[in-house]
C-alpha atoms as a PDB file:
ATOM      1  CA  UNK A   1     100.689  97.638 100.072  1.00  0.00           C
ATOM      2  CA  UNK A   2     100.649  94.812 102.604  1.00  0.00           C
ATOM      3  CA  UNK A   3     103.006  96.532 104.278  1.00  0.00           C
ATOM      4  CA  UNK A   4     101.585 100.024 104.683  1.00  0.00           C
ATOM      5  CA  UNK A   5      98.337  98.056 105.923  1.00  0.00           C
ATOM      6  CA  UNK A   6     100.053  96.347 108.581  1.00  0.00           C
ATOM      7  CA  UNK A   7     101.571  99.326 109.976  1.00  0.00           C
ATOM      8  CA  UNK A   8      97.739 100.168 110.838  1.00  0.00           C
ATOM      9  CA  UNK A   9      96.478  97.397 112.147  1.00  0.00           C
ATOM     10  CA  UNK A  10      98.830  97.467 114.403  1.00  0.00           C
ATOM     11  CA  UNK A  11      97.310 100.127 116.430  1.00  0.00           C
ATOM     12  CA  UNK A  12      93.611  98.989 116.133  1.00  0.00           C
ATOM     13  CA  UNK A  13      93.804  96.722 119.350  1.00  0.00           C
ATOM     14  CA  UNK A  14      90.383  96.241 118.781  1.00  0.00           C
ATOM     15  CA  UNK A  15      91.073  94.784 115.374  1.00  0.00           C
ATOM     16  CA  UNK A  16      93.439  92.031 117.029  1.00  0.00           C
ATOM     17  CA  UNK A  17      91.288  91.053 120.008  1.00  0.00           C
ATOM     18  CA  UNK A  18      88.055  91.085 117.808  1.00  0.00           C
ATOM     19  CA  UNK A  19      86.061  87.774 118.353  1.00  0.00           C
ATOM     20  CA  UNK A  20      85.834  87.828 114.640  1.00  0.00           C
ATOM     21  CA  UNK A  21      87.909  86.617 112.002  1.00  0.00           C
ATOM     22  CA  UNK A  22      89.156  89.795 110.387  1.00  0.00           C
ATOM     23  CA  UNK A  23      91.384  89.155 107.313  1.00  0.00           C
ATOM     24  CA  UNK A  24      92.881  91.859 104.754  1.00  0.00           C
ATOM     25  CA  UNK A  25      93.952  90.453 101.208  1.00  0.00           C
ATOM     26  CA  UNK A  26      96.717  92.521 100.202  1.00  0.00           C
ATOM     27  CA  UNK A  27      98.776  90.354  98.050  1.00  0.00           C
ATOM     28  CA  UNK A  28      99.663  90.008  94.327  1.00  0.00           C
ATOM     29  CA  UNK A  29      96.663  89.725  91.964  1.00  0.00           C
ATOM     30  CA  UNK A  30      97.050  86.151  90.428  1.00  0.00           C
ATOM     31  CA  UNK A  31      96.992  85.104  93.773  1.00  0.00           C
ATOM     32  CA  UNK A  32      93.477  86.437  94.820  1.00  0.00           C
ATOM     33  CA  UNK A  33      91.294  83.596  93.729  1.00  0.00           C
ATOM     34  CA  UNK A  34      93.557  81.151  95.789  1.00  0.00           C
ATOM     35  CA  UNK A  35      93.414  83.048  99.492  1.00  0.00           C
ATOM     36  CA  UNK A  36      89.357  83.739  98.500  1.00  0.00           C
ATOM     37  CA  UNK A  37      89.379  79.877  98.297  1.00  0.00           C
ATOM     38  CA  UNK A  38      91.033  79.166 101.374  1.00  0.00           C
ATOM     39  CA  UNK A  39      90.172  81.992 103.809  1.00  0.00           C
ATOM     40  CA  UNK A  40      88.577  80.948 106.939  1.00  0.00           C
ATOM     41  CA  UNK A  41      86.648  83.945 107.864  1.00  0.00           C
ATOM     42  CA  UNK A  42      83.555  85.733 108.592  1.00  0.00           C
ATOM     43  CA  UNK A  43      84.713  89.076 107.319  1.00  0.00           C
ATOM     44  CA  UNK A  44      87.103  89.594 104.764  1.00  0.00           C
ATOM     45  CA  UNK A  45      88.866  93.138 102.843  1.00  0.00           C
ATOM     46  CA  UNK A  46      90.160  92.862  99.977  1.00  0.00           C
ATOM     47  CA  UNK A  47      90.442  96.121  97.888  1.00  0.00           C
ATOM     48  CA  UNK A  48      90.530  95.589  94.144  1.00  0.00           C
ATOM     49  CA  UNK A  49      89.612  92.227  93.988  1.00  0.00           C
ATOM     50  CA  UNK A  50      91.072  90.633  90.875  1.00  0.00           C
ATOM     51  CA  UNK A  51      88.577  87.585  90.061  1.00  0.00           C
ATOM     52  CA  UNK A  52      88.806  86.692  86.502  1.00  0.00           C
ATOM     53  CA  UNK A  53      86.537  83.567  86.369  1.00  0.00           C
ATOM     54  CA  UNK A  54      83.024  82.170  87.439  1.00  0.00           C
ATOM     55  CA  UNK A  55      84.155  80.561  90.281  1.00  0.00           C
ATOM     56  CA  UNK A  56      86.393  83.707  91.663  1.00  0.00           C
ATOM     57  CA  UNK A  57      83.129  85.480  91.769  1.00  0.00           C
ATOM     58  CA  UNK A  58      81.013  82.598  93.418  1.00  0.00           C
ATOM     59  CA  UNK A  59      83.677  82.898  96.026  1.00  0.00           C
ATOM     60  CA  UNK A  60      83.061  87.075  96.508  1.00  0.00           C
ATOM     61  CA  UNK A  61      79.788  86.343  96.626  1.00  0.00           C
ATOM     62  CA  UNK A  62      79.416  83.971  99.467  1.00  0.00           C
ATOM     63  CA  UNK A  63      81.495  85.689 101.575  1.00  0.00           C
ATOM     64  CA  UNK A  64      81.306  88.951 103.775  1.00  0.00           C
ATOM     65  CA  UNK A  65      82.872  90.899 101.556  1.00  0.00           C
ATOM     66  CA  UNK A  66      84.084  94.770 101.117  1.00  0.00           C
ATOM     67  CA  UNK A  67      86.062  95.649  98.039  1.00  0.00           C
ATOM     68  CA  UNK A  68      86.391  99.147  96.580  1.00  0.00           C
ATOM     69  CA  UNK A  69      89.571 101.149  95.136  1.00  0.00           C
ATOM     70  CA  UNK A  70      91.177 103.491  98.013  1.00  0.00           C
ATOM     71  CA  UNK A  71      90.162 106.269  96.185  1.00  0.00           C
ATOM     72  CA  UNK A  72      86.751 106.521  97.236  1.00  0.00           C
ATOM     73  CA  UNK A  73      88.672 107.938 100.403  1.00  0.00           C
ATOM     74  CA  UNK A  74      90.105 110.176  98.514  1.00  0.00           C
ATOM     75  CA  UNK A  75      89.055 113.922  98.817  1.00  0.00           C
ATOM     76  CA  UNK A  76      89.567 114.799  95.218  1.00  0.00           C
ATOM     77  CA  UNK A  77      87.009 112.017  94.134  1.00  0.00           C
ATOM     78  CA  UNK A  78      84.707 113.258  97.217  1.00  0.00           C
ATOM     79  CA  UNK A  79      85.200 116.529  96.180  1.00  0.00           C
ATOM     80  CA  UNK A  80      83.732 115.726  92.099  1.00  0.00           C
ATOM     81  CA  UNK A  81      81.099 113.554  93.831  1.00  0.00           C
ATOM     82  CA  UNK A  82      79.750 115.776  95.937  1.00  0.00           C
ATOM     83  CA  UNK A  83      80.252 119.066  93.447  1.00  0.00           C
ATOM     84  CA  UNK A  84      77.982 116.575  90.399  1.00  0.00           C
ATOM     85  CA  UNK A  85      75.462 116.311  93.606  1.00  0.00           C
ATOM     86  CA  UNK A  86      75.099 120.141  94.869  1.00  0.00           C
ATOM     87  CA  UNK A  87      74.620 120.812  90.943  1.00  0.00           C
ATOM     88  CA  UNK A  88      72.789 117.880  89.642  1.00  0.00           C
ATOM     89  CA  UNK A  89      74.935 118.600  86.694  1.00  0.00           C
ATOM     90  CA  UNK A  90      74.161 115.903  83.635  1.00  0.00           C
ATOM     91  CA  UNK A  91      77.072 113.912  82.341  1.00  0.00           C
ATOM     92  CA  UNK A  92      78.442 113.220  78.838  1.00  0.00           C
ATOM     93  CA  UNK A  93      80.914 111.770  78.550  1.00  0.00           C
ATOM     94  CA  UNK A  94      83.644 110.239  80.002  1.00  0.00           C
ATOM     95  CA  UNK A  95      87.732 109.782  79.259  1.00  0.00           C
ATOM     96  CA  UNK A  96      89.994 107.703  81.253  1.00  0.00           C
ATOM     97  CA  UNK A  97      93.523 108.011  80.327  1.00  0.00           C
ATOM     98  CA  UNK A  98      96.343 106.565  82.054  1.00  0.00           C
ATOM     99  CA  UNK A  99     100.138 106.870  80.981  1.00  0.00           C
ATOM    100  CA  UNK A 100     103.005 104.674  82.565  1.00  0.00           C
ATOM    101  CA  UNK A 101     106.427 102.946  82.142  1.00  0.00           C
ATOM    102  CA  UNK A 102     106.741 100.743  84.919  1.00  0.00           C
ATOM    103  CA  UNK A 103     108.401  97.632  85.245  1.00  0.00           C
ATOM    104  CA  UNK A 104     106.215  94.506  83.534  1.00  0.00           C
ATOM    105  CA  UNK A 105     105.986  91.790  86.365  1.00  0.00           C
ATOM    106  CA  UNK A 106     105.988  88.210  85.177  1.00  0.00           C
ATOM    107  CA  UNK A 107     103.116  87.850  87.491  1.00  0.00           C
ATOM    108  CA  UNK A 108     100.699  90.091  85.693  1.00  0.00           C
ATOM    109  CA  UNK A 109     100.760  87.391  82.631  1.00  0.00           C
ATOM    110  CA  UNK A 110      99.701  84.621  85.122  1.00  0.00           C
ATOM    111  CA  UNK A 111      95.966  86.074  85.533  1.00  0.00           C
ATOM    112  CA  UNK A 112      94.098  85.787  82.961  1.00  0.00           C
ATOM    113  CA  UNK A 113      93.260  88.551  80.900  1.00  0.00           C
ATOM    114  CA  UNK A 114      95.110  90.998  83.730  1.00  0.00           C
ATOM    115  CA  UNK A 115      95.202  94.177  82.327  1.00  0.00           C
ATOM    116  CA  UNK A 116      91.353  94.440  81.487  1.00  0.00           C
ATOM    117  CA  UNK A 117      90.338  93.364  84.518  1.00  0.00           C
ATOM    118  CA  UNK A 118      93.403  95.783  86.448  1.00  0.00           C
ATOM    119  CA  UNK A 119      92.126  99.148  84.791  1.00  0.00           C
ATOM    120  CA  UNK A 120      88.348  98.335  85.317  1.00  0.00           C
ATOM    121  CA  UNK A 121      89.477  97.594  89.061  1.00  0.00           C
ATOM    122  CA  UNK A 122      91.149 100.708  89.141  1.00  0.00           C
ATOM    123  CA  UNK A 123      88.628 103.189  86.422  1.00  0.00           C
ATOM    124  CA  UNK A 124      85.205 101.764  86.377  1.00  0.00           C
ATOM    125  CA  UNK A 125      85.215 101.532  90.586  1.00  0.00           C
ATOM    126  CA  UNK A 126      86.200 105.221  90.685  1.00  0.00           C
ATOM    127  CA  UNK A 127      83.367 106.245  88.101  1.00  0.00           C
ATOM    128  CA  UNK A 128      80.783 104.270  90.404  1.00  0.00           C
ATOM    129  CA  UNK A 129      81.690 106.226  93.373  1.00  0.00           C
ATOM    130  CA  UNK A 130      81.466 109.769  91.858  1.00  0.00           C
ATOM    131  CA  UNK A 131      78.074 108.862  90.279  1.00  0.00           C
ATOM    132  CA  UNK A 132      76.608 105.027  91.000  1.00  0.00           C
ATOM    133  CA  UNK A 133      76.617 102.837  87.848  1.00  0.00           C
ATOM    134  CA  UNK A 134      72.743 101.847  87.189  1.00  0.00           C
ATOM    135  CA  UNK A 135      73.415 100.750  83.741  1.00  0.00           C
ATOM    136  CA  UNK A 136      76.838  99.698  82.827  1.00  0.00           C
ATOM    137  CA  UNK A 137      78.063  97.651  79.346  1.00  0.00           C
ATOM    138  CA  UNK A 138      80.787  96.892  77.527  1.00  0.00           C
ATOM    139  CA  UNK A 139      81.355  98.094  74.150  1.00  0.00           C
ATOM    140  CA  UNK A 140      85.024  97.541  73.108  1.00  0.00           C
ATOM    141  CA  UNK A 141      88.542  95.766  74.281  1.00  0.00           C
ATOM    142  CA  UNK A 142      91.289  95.459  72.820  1.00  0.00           C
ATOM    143  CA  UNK A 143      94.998  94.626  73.968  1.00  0.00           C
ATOM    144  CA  UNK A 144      98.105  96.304  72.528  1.00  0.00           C
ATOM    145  CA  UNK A 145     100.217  93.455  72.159  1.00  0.00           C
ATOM    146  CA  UNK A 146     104.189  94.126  70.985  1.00  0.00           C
ATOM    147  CA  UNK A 147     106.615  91.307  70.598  1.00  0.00           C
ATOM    148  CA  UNK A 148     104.620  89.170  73.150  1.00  0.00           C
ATOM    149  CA  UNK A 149     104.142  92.193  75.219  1.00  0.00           C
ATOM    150  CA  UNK A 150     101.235  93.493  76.473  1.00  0.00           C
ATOM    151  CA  UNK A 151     102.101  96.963  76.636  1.00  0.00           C
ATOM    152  CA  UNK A 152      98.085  98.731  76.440  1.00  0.00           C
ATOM    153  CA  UNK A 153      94.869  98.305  77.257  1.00  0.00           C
ATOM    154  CA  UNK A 154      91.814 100.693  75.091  1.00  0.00           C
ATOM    155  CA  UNK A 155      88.245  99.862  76.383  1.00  0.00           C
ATOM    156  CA  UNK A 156      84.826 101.880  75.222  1.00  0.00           C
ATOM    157  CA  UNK A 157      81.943 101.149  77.465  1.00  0.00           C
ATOM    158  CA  UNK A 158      78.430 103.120  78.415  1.00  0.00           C
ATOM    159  CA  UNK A 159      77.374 103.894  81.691  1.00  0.00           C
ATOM    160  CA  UNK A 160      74.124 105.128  82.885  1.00  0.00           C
ATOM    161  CA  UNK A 161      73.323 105.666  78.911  1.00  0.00           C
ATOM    162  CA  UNK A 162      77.254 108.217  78.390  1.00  0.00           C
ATOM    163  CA  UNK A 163      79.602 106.865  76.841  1.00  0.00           C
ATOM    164  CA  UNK A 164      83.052 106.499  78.075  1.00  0.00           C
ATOM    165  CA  UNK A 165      86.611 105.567  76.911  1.00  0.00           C
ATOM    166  CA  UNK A 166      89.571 103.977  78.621  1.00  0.00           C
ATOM    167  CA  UNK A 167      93.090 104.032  77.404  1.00  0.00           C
ATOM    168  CA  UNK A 168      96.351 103.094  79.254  1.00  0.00           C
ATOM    169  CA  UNK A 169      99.531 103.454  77.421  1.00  0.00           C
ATOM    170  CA  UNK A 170     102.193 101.295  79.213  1.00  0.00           C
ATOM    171  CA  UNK A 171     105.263 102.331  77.468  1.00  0.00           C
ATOM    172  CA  UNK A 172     105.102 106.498  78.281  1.00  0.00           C
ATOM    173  CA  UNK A 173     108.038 108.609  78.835  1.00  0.00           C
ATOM    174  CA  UNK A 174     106.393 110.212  81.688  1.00  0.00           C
ATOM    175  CA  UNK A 175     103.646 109.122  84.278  1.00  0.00           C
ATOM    176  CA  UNK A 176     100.072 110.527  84.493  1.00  0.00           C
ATOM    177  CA  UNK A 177      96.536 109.695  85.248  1.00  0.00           C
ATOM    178  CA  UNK A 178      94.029 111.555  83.561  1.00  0.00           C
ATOM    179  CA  UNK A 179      90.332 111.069  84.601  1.00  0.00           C
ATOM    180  CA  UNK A 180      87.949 113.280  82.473  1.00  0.00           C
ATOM    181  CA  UNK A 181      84.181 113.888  82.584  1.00  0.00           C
ATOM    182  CA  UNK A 182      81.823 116.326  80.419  1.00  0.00           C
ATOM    183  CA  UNK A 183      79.257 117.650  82.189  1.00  0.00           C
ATOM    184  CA  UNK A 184      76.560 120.463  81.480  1.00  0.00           C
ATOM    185  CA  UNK A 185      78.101 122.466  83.848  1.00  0.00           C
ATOM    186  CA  UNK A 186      81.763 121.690  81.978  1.00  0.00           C
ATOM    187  CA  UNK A 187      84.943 119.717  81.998  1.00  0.00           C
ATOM    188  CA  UNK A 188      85.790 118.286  85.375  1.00  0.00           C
ATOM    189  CA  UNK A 189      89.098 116.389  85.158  1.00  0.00           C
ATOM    190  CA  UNK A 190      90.861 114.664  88.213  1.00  0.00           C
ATOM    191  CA  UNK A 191      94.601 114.822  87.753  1.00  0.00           C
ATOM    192  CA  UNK A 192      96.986 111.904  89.604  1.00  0.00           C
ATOM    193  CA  UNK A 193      94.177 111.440  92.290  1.00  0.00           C
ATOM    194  CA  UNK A 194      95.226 114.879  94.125  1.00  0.00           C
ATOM    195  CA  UNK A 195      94.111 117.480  91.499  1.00  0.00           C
ATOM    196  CA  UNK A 196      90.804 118.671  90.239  1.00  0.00           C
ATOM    197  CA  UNK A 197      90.248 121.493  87.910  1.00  0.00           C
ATOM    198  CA  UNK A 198      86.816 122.980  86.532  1.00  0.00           C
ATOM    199  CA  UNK A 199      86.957 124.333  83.485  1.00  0.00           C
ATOM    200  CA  UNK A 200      90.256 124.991  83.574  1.00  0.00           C
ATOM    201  CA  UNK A 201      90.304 126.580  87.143  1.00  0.00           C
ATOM    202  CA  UNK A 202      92.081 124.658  89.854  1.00  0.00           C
ATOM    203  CA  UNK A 203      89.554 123.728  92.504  1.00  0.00           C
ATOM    204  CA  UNK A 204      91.330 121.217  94.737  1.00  0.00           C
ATOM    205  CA  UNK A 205      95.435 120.721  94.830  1.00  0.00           C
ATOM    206  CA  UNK A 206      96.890 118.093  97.491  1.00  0.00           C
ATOM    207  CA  UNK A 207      99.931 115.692  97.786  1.00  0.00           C
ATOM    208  CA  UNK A 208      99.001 112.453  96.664  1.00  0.00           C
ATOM    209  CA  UNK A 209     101.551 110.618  99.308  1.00  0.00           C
ATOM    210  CA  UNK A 210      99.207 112.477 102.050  1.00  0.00           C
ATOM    211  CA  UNK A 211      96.187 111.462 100.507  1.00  0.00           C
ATOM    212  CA  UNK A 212      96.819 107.962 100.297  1.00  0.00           C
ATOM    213  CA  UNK A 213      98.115 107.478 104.011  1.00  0.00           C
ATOM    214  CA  UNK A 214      95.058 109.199 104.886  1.00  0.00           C
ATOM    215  CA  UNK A 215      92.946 107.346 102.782  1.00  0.00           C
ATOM    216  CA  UNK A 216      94.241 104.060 103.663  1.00  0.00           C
ATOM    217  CA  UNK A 217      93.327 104.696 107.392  1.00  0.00           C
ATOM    218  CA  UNK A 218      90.066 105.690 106.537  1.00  0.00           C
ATOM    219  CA  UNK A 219      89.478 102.863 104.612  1.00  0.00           C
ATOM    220  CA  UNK A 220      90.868 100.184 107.489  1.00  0.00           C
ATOM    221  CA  UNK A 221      88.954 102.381 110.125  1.00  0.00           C
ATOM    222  CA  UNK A 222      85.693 101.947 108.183  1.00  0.00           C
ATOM    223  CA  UNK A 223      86.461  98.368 107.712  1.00  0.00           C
ATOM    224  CA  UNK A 224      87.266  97.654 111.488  1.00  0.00           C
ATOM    225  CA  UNK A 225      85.237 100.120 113.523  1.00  0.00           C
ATOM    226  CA  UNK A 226      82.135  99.740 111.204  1.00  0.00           C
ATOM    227  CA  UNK A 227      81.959 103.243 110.313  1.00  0.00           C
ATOM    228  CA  UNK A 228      78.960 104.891 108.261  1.00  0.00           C
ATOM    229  CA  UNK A 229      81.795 105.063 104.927  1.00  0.00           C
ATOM    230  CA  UNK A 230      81.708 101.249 105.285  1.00  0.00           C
ATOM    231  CA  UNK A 231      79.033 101.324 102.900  1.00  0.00           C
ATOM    232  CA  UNK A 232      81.449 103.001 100.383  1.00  0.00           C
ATOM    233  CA  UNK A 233      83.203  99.469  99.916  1.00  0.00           C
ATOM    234  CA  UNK A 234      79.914  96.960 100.178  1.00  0.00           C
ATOM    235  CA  UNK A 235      80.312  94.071  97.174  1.00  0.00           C
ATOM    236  CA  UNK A 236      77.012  94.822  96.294  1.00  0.00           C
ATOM    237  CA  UNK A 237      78.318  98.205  94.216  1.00  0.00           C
ATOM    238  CA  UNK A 238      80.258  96.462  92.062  1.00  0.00           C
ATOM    239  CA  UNK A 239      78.663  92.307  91.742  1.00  0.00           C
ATOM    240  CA  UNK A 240      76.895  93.411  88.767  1.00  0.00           C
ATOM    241  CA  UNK A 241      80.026  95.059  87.254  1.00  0.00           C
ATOM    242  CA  UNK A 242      81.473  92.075  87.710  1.00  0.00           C
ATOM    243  CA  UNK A 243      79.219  89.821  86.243  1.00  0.00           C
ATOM    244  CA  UNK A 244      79.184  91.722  83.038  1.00  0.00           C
ATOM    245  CA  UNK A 245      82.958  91.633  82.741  1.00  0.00           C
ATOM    246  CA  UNK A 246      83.112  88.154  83.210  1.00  0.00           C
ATOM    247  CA  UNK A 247      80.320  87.643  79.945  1.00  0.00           C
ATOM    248  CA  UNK A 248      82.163  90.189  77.940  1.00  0.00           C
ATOM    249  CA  UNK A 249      86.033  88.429  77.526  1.00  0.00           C
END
């Protein structure tokens, strides 16, 4: 990641000749709370920021701060946000699933409780940017664990009054992210970030390699320029989230 971000920056000149002390956190997770600590700076990204104690979140806090999943630059999440809008269609329910088989690091086991706080990075940021969280609480955690392993996360929460479910299986034969919502106007489901279907019907189909170069650029434009989608990645969306993760494990 750190690398596909420096390959931007590098043609911002504005970026490197800004008076300001620009810094982009794109480093491994356990390490977050440490470069928070340390960073000299007046404005700071730092996508999925994984802060797992009461001090990690002091530090967002007192900072200038922009967080927020790349996905809100997506255009299939633009797409279901904008389509809930024009419709004012009522939600449900909600169902995250998320299959993988990837390679466990040794570093994920060196943040405290990782996974939970990985998936609600990754889920509960992209539900807040297709329709803002108001109301938002935990109901359920649990980790699989296997031999030592953790190898699943399940989480049930409510948002806004719907009830949603979470569920990453870590040991899949195949690879898939499934990101459901029932609506009075019908199933919307986002498939791998670059599918949407409605009812069925496929309403947006692009190639998720495109979509997250583009997104990417959109997001460090935003971030350096000051763009109107900055406000897509202020730390004020997600503090409260946040907060409530940090009471509930």
């Amino acid at each position: 990641m750190a690398a596909h971000y420096r390959e931007i920056i590098s043609g911002y000149s504005k970026f490197k000749k800004s008076p300001n002390k620009n810094m982009i956190i794109a480093i491994p997770f356990f390490l977050h709370e440490t470069y928070l600590s340390s960073a000299e700076t007046n404005r700071l990204l730092i996508e999925k920021p994984a802060v797992t104690t009461r001090k990690g979140i002091e530090i967002l806090k007192n900072k200038c701060v922009y967080v927020g999943h790349i996905l809100r630059f997506f255009e299939t999440t633009e797409f279901v946000r904008d389509l809930l809008n024009e419709t004012q269609a009522v939600v449900y329910e909600i169902d995250i699933k998320r299959y993988t088989n990837k390679k466990k690091k040794d570093w994920w086991y060196k943040c405290n409780n990782f996974l939970f706080w990985y998936e609600v990075i990754h889920s509960i940021d992209l539900i807040d940017y297709v329709f803002p969280i108001k109301n938002f609480e935990w109901r359920e955690k649990r980790l699989n664990i296997n031999n030592g392993l953790l190898i699943g996360v399940k989480s049930g929460f409510v948002v806004n009054g719907v009830k949603g479910r979470l569920n990453h299986f870590m040991e899949s034969s195949y690879e898939e992210n499934k990101f459901t919502l029932k609506t009075s106007i019908g199933n919307i489901e986002i498939i791998n970030y670059e599918r949407v279907y409605v009812n069925g019907k496929l309403e947006v189909n692009l190639n998720f390699e495109e979509e997250f170069n583009k997104a990417l650029r959109e997001q460090v434009k935003s971030f350096v320029f000051k763009t109107p989608k900055l406000e897509r990645i202020s730390w004020e969306n997600l503090e409260h989230i946040y907060e409530i993760m940090l009471e509930f494990q």
